[in-house]
PDB file of N, CA and C in Angstrom:
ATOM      1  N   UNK A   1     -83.919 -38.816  60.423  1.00  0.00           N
ATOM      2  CA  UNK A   1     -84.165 -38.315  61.761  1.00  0.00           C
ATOM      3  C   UNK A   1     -85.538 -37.639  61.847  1.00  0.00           C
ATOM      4  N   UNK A   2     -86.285 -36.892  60.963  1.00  0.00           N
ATOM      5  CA  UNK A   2     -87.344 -36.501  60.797  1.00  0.00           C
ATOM      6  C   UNK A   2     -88.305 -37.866  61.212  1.00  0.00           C
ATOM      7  N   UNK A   3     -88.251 -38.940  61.331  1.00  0.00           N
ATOM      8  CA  UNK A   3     -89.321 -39.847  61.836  1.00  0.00           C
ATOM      9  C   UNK A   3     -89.172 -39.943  63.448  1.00  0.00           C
ATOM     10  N   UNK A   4     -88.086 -39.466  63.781  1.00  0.00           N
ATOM     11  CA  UNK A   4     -87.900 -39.909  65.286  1.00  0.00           C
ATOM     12  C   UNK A   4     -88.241 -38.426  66.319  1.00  0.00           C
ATOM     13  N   UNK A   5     -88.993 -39.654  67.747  1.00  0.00           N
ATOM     14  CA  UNK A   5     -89.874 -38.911  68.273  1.00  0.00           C
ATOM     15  C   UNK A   5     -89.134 -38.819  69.618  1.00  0.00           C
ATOM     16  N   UNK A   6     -88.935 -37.851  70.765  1.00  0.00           N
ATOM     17  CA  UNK A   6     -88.213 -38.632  71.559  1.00  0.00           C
ATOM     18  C   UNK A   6     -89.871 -38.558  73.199  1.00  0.00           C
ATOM     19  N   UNK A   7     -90.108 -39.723  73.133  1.00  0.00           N
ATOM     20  CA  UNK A   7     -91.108 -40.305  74.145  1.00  0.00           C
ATOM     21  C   UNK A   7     -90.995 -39.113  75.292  1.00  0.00           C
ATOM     22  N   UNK A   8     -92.707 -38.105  75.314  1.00  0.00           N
ATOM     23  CA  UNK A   8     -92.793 -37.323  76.236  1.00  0.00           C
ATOM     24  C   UNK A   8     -92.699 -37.837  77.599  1.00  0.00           C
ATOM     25  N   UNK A   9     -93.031 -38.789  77.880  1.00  0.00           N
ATOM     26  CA  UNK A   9     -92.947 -39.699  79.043  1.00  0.00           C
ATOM     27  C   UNK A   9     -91.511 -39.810  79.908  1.00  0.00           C
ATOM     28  N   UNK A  10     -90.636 -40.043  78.627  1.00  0.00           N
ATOM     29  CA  UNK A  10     -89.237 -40.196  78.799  1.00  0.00           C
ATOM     30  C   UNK A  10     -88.376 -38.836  79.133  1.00  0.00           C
ATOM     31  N   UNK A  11     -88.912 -37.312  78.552  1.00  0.00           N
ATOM     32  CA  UNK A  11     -88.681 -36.456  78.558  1.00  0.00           C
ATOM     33  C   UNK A  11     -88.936 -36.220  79.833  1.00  0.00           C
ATOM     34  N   UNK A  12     -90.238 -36.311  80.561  1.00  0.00           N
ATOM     35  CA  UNK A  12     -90.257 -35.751  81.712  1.00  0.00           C
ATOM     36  C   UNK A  12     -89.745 -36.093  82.874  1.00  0.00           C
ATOM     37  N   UNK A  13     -89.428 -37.537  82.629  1.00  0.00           N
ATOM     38  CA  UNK A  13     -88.162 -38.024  83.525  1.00  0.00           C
ATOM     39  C   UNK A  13     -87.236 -37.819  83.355  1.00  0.00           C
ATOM     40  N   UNK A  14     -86.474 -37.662  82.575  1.00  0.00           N
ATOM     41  CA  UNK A  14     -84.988 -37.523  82.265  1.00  0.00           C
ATOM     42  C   UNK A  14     -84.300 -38.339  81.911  1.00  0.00           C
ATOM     43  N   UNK A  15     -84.567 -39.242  81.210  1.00  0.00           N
ATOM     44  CA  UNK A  15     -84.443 -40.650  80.714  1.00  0.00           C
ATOM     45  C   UNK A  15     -83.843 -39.914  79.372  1.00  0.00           C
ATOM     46  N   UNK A  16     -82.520 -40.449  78.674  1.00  0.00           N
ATOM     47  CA  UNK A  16     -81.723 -40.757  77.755  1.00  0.00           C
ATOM     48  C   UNK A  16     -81.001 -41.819  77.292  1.00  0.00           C
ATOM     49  N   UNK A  17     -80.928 -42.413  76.370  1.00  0.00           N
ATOM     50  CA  UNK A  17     -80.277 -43.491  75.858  1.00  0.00           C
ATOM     51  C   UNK A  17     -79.906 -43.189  74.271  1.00  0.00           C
ATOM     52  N   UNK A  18     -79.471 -44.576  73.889  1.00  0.00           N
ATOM     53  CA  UNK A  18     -79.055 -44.633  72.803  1.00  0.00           C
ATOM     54  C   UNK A  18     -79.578 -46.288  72.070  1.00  0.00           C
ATOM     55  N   UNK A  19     -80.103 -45.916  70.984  1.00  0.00           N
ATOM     56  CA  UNK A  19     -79.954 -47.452  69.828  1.00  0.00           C
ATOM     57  C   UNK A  19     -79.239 -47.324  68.625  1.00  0.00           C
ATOM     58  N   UNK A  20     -79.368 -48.762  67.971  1.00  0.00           N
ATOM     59  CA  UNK A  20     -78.510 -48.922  67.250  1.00  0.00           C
ATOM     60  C   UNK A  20     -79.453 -49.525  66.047  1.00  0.00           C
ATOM     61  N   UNK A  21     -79.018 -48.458  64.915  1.00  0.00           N
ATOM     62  CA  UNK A  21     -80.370 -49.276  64.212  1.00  0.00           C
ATOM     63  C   UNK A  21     -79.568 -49.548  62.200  1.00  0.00           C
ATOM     64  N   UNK A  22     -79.945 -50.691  62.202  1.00  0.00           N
ATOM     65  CA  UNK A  22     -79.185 -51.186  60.897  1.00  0.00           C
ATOM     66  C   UNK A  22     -80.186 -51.157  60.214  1.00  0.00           C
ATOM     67  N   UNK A  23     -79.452 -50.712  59.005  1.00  0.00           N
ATOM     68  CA  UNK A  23     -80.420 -50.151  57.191  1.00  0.00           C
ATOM     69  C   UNK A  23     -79.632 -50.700  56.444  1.00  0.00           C
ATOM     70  N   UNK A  24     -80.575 -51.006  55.454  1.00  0.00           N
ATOM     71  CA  UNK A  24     -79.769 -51.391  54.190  1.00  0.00           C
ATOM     72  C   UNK A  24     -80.815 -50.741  53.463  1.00  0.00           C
ATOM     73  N   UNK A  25     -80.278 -49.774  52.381  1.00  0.00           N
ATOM     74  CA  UNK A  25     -80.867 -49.079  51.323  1.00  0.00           C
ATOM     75  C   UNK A  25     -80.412 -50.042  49.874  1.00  0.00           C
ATOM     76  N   UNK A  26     -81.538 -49.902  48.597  1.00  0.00           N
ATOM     77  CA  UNK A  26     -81.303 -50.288  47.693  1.00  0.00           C
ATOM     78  C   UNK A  26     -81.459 -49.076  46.805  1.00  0.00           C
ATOM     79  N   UNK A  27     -80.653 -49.467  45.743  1.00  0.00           N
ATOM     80  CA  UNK A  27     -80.127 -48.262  45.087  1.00  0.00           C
ATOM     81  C   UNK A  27     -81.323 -47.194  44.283  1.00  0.00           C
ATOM     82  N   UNK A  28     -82.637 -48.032  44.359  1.00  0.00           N
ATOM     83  CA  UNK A  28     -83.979 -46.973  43.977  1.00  0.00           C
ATOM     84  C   UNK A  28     -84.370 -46.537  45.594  1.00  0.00           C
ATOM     85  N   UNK A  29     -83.756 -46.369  45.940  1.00  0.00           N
ATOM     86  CA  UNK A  29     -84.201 -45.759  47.281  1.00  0.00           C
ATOM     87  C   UNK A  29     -85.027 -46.721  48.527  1.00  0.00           C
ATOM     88  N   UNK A  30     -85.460 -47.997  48.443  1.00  0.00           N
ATOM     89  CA  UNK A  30     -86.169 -48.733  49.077  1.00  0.00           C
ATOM     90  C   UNK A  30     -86.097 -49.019  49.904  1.00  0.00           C
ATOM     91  N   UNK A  31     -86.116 -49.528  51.259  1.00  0.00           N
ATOM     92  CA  UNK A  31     -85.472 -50.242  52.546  1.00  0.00           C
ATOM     93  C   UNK A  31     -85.620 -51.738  52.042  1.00  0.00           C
ATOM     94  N   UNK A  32     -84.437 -52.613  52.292  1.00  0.00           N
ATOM     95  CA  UNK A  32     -84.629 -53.789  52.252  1.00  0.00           C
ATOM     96  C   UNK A  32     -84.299 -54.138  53.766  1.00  0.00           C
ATOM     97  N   UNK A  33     -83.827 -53.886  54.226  1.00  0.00           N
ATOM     98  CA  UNK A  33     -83.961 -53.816  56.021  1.00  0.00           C
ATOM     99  C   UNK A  33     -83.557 -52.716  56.997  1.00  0.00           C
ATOM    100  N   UNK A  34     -84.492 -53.108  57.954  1.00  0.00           N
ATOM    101  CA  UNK A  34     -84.140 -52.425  58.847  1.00  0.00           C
ATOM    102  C   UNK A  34     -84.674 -52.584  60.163  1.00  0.00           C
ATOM    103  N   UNK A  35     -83.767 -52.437  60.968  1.00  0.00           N
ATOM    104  CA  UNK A  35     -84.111 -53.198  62.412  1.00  0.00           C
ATOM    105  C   UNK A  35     -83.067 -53.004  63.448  1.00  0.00           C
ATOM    106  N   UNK A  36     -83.558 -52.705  64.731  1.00  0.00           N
ATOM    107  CA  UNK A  36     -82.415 -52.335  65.818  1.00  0.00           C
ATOM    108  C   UNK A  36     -81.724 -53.473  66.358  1.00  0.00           C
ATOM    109  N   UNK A  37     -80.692 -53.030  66.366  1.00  0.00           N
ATOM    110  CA  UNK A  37     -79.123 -54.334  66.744  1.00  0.00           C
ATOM    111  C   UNK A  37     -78.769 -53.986  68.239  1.00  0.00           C
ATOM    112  N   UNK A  38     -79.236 -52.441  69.152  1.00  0.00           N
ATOM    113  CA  UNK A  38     -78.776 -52.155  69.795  1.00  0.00           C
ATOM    114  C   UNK A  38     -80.165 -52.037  71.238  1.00  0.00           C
ATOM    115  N   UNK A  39     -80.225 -51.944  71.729  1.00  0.00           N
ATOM    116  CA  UNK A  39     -81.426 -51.635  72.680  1.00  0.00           C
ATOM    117  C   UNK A  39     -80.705 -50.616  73.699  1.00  0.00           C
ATOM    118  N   UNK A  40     -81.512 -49.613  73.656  1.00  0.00           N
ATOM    119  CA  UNK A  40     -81.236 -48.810  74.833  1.00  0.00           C
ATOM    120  C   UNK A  40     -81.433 -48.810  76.248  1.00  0.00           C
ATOM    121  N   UNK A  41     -82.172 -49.791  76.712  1.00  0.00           N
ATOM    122  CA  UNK A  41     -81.898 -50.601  77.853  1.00  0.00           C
ATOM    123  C   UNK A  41     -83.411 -50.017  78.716  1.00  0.00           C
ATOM    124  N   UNK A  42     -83.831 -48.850  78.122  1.00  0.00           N
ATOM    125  CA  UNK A  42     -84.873 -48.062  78.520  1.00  0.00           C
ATOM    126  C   UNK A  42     -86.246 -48.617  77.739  1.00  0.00           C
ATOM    127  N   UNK A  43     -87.417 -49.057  77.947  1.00  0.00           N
ATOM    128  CA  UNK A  43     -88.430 -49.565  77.197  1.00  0.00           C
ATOM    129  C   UNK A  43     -88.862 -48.460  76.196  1.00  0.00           C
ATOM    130  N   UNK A  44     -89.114 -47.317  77.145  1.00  0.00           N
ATOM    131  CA  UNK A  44     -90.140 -46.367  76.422  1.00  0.00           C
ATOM    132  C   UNK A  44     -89.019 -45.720  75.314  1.00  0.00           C
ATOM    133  N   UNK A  45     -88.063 -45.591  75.376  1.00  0.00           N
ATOM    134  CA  UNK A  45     -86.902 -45.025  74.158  1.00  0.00           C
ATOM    135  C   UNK A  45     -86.652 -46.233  73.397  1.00  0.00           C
ATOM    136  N   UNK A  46     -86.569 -47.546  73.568  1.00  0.00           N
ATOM    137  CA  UNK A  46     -86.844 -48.594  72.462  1.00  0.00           C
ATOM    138  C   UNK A  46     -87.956 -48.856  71.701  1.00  0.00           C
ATOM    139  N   UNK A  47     -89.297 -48.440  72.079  1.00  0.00           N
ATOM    140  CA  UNK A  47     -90.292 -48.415  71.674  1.00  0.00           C
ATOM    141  C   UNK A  47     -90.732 -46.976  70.986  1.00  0.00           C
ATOM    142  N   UNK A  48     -89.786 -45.709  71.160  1.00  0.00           N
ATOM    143  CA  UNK A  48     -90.036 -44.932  70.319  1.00  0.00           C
ATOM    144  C   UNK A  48     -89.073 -45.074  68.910  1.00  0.00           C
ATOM    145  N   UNK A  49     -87.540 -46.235  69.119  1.00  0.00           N
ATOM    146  CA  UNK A  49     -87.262 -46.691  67.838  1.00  0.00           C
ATOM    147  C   UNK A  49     -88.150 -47.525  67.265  1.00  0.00           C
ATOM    148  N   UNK A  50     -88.772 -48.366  67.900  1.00  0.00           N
ATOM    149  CA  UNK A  50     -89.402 -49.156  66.921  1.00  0.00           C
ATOM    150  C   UNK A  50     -90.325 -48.626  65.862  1.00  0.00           C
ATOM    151  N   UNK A  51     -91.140 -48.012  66.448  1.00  0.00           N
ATOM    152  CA  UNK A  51     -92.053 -46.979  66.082  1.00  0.00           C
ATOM    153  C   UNK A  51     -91.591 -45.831  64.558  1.00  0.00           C
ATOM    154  N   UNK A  52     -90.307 -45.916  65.126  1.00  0.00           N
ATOM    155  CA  UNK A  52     -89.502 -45.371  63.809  1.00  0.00           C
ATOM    156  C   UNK A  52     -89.623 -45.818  62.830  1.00  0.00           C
ATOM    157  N   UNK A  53     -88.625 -47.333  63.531  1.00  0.00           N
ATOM    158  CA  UNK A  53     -88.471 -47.859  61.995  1.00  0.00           C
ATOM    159  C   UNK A  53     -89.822 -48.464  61.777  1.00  0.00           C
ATOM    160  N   UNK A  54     -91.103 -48.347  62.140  1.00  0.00           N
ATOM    161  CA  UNK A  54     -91.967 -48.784  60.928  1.00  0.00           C
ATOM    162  C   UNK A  54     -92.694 -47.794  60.595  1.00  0.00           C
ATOM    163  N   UNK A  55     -92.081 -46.384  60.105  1.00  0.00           N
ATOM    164  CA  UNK A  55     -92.699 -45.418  59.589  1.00  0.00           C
ATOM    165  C   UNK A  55     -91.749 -44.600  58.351  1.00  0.00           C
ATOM    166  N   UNK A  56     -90.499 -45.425  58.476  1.00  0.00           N
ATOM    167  CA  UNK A  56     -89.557 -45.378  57.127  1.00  0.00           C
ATOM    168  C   UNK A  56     -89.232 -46.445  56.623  1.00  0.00           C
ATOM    169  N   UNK A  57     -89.488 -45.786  54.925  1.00  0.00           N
ATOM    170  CA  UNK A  57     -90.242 -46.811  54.381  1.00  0.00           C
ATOM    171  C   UNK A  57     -89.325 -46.866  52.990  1.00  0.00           C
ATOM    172  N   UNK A  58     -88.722 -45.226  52.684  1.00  0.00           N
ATOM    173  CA  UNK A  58     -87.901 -44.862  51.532  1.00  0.00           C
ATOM    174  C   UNK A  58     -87.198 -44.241  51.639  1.00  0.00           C
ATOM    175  N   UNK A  59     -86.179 -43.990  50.237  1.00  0.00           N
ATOM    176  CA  UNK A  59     -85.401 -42.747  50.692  1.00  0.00           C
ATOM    177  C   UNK A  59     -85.526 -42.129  49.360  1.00  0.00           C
ATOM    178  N   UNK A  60     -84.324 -41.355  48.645  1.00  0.00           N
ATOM    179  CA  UNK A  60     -84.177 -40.827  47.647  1.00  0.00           C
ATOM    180  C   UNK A  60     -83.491 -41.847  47.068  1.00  0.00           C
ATOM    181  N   UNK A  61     -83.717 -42.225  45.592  1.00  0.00           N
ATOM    182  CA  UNK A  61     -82.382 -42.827  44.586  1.00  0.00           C
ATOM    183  C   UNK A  61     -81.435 -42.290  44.861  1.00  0.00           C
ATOM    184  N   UNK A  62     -80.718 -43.433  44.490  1.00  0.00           N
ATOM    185  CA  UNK A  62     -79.089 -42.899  44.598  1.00  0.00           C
ATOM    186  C   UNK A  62     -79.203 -42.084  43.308  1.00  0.00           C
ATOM    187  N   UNK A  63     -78.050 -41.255  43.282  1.00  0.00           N
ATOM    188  CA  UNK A  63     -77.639 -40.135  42.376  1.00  0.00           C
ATOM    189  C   UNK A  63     -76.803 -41.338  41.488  1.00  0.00           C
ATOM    190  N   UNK A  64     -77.191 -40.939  39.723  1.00  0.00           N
ATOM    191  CA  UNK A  64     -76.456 -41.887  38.928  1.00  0.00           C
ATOM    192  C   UNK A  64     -74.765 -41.639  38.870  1.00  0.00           C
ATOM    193  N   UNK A  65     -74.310 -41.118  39.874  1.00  0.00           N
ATOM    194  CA  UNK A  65     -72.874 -41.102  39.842  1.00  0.00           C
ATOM    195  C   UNK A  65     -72.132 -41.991  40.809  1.00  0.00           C
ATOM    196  N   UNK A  66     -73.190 -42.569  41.597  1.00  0.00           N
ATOM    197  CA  UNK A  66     -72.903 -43.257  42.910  1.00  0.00           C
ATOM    198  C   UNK A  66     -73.286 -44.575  42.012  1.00  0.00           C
ATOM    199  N   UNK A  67     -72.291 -45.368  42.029  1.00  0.00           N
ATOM    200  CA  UNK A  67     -72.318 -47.208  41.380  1.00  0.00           C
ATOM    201  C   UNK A  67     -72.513 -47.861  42.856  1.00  0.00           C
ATOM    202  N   UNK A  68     -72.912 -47.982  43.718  1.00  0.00           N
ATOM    203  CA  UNK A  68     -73.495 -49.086  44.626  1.00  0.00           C
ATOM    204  C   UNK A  68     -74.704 -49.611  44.186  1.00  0.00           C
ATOM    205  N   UNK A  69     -74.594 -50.529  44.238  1.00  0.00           N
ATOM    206  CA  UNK A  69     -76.088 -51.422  44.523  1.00  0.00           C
ATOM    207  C   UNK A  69     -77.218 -50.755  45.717  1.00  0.00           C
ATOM    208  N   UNK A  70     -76.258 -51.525  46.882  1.00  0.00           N
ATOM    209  CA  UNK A  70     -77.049 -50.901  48.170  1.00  0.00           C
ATOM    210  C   UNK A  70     -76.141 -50.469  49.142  1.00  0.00           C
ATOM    211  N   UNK A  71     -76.627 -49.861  50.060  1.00  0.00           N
ATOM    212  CA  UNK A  71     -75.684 -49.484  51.262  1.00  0.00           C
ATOM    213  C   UNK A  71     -76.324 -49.592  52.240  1.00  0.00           C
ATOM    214  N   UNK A  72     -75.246 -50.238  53.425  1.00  0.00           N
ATOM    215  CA  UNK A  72     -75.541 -51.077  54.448  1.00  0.00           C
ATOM    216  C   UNK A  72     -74.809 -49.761  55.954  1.00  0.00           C
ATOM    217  N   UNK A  73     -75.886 -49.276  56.522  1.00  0.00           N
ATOM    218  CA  UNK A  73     -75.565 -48.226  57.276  1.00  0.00           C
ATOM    219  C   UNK A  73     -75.609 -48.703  58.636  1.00  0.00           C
ATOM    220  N   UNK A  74     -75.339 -47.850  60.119  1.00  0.00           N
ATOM    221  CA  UNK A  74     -75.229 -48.554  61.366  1.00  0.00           C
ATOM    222  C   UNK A  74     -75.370 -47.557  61.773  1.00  0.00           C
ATOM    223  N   UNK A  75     -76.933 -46.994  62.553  1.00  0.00           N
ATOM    224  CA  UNK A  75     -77.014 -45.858  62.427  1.00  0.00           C
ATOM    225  C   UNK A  75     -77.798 -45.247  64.262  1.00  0.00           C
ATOM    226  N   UNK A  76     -77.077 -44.487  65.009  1.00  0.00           N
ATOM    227  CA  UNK A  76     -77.114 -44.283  66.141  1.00  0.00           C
ATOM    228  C   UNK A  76     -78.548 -43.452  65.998  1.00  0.00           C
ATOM    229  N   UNK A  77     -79.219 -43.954  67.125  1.00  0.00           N
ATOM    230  CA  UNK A  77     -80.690 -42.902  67.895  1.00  0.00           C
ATOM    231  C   UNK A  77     -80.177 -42.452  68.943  1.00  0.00           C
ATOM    232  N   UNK A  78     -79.710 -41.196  69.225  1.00  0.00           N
ATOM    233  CA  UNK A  78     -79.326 -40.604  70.170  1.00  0.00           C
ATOM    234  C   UNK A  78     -80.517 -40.056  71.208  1.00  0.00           C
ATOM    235  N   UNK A  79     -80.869 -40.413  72.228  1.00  0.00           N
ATOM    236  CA  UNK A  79     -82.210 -39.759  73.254  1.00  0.00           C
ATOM    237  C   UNK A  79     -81.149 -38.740  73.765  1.00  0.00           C
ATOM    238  N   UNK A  80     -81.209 -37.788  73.786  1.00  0.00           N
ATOM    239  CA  UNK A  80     -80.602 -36.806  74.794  1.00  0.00           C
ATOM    240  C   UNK A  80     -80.859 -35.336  74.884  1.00  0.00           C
ATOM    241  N   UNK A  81     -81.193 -34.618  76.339  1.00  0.00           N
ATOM    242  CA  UNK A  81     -81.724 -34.054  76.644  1.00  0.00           C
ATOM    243  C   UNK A  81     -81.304 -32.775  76.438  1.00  0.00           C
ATOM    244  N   UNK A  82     -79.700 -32.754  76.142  1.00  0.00           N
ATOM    245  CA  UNK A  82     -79.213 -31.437  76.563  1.00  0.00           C
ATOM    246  C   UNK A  82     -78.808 -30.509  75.317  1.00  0.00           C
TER     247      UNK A  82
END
């Protein structure tokens, strides 16, 4: 969530939405994808996900107690004002 911005533009209208954005982490921490499944129907709040996802890039290793390979997440951008 630290990459996400929510569009001043959008703020001053009052514009809120929601996306839907699918990750798949590999177990050294890497993105092997990631990309929105959901559109918030709003341009300027889809274009501040996009913007997201091409500014995360990693994460942390998994902890050696966790045996996954990768994990496949479905992960809400909430725009909201209140």
């Amino acid at each position: 969530m630290r990459y996400r911005e929510y569009p001043s533009a959008a703020r001053r209208r009052g514009i809120e939405g929601r996306n839907m954005v699918l990750l798949v982490i590999e177990r050294d921490g890497s993105v092997s994808l990631i990309k929105m499944v959901q559109e918030s129907g709003n341009r300027l709040l889809d274009r501040a996900t996009e913007k997201m996802i091409e500014r995360v890039k990693r994460f942390p290793p998994f902890p050696d107690d966790l045996e996954l390979e990768r994990m496949t997440l479905r992960v809400p951008l909430i725009y909201d004002l209140r």
